[in-house]
C-alpha atoms as a PDB file:
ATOM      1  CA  UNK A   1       0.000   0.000   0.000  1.00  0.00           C
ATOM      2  CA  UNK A   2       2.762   2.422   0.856  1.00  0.00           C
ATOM      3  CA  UNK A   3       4.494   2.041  -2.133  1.00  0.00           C
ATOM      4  CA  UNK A   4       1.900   3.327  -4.088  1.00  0.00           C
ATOM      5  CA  UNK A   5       1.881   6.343  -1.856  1.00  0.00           C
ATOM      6  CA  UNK A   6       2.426  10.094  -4.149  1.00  0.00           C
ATOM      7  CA  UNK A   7       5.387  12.117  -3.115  1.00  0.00           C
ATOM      8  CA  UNK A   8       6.330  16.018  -3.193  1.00  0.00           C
ATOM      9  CA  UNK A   9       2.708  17.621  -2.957  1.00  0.00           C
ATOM     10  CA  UNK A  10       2.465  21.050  -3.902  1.00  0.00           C
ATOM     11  CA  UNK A  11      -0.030  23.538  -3.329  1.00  0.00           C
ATOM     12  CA  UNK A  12      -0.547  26.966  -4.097  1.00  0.00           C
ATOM     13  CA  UNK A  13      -2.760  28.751  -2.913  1.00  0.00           C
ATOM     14  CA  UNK A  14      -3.942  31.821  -5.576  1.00  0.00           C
ATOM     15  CA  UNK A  15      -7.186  32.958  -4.221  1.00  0.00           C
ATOM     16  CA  UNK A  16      -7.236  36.035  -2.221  1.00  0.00           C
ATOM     17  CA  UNK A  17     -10.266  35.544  -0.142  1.00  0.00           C
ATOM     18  CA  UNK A  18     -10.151  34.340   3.392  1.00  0.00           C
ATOM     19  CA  UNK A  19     -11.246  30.996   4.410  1.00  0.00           C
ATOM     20  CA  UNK A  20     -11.247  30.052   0.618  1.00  0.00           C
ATOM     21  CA  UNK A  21      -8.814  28.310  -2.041  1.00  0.00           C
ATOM     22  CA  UNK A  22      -7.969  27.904  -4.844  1.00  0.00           C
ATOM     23  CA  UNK A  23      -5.180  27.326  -7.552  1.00  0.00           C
ATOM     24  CA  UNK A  24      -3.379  24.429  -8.253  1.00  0.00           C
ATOM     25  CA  UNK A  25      -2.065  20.767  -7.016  1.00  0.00           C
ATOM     26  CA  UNK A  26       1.102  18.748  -7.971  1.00  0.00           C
ATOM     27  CA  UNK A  27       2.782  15.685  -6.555  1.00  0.00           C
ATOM     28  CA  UNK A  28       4.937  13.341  -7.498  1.00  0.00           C
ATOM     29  CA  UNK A  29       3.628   9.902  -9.276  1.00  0.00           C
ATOM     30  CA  UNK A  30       4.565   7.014  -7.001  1.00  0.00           C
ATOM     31  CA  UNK A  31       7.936   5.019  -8.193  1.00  0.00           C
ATOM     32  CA  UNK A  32       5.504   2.279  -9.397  1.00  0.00           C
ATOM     33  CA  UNK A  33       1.992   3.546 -11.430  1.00  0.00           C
ATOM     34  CA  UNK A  34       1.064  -0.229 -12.763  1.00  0.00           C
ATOM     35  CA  UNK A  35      -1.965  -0.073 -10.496  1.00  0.00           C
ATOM     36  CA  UNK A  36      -2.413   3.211  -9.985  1.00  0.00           C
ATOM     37  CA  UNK A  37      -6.332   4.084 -11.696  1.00  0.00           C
ATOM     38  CA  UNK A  38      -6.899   7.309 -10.289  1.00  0.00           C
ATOM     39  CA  UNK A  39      -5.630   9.848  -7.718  1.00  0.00           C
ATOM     40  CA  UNK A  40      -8.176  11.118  -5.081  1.00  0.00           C
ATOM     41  CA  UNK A  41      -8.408  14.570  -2.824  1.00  0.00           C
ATOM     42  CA  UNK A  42      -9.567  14.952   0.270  1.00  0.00           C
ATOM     43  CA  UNK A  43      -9.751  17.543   2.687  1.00  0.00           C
ATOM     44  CA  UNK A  44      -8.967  16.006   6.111  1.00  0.00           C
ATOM     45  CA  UNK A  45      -8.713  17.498   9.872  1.00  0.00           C
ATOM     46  CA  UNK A  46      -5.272  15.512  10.769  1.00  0.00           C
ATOM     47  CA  UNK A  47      -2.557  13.869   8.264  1.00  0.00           C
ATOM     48  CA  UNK A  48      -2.146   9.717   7.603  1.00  0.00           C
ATOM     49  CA  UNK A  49      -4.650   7.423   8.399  1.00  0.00           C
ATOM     50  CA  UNK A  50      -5.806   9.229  11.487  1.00  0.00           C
ATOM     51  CA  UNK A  51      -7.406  12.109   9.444  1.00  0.00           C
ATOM     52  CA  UNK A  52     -11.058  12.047  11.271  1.00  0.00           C
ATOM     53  CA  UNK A  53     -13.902  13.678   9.075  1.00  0.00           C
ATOM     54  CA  UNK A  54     -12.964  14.426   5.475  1.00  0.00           C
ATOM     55  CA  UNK A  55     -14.301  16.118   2.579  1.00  0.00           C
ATOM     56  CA  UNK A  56     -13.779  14.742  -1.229  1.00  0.00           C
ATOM     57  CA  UNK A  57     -12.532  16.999  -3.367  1.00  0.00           C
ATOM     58  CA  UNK A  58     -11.383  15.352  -6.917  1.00  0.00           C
ATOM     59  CA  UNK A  59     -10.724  11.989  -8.477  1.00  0.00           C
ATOM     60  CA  UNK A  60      -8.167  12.448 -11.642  1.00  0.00           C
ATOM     61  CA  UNK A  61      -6.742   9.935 -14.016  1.00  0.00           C
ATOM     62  CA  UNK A  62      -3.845   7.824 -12.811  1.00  0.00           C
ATOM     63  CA  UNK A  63      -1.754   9.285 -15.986  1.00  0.00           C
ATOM     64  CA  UNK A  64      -2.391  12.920 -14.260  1.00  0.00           C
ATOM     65  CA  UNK A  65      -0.263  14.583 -11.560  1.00  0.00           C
ATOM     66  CA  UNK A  66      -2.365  17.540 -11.022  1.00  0.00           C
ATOM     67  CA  UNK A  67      -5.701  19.104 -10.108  1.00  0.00           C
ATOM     68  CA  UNK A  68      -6.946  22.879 -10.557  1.00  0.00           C
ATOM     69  CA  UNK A  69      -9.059  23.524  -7.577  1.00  0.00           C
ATOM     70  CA  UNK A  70     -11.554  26.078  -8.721  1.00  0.00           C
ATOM     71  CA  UNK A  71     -11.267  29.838  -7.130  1.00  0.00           C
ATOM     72  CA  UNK A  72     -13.820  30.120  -4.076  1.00  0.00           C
ATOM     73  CA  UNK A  73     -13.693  26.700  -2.863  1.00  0.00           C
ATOM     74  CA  UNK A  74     -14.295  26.757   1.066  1.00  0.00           C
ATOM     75  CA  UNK A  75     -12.121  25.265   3.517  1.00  0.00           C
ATOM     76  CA  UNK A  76     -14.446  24.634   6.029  1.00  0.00           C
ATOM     77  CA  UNK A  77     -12.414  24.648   8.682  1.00  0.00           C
ATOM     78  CA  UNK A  78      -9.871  21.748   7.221  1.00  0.00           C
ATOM     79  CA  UNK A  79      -6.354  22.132   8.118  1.00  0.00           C
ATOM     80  CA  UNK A  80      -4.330  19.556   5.642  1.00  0.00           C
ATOM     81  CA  UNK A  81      -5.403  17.929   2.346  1.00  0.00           C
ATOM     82  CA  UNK A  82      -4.511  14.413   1.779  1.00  0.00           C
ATOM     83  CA  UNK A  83      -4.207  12.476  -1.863  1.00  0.00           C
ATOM     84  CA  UNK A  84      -4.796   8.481  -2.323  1.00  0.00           C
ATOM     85  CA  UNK A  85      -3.656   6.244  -5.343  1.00  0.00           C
ATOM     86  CA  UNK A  86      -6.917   4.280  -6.506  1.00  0.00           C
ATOM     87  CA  UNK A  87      -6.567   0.889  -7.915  1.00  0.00           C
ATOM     88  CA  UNK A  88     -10.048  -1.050  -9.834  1.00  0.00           C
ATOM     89  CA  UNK A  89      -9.725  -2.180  -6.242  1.00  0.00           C
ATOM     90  CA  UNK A  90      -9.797   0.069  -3.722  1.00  0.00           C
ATOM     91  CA  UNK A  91      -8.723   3.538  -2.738  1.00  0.00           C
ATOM     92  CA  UNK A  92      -5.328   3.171  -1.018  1.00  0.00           C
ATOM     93  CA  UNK A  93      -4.961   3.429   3.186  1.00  0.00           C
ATOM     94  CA  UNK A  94      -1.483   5.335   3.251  1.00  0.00           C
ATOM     95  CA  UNK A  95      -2.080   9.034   2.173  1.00  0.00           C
ATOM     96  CA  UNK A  96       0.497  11.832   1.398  1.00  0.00           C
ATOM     97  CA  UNK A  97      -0.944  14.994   3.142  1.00  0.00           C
ATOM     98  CA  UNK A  98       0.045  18.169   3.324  1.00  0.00           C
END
């Protein structure tokens, strides 16, 4: 599971307005993509598996390494955002947050 964990995320933030976001997300592929489907968002309260409530955000192709978050989405009070690989499985247990 962890080896199909994204690296490097990157995040900046281009909207002005407080308590909102937007701009865009980058990370690192993991080393090994064969099973990697899709790469899902989520806004989370803590980091790892321990993240408590979430929020979905996206789901992008597994050939993808980014996401545009549109301008005035709300944070909601969420303090880290966390990406999963996503097999024709299931969604991976060992996030990268950030």
């Amino acid at each position: 599971d962890e080896i199909a964990t994204v690296g490097s995320i990157y995040f900046m933030d281009t909207d002005q307005d407080i308590d909102m976001l937007g701009g865009e997300f980058r990370w690192d592929p993991p080393n090994d993509t064969s099973e990697v489907d899709f790469y899902v968002g989520y806004f989370t309260l803590a980091t790892g598996t321990a993240y408590g409530s979430r929020r979905f955000e996206f789901e992008v192709a597994g050939q993808l390494n980014f996401y545009n978050m549109p301008f005035q989405t709300p944070q909601s009070g969420y303090n880290y955002f966390s990406i999963y690989t996503k097999s024709s499985l299931a969604e991976q247990t060992t996030p990268n947050s950030i």
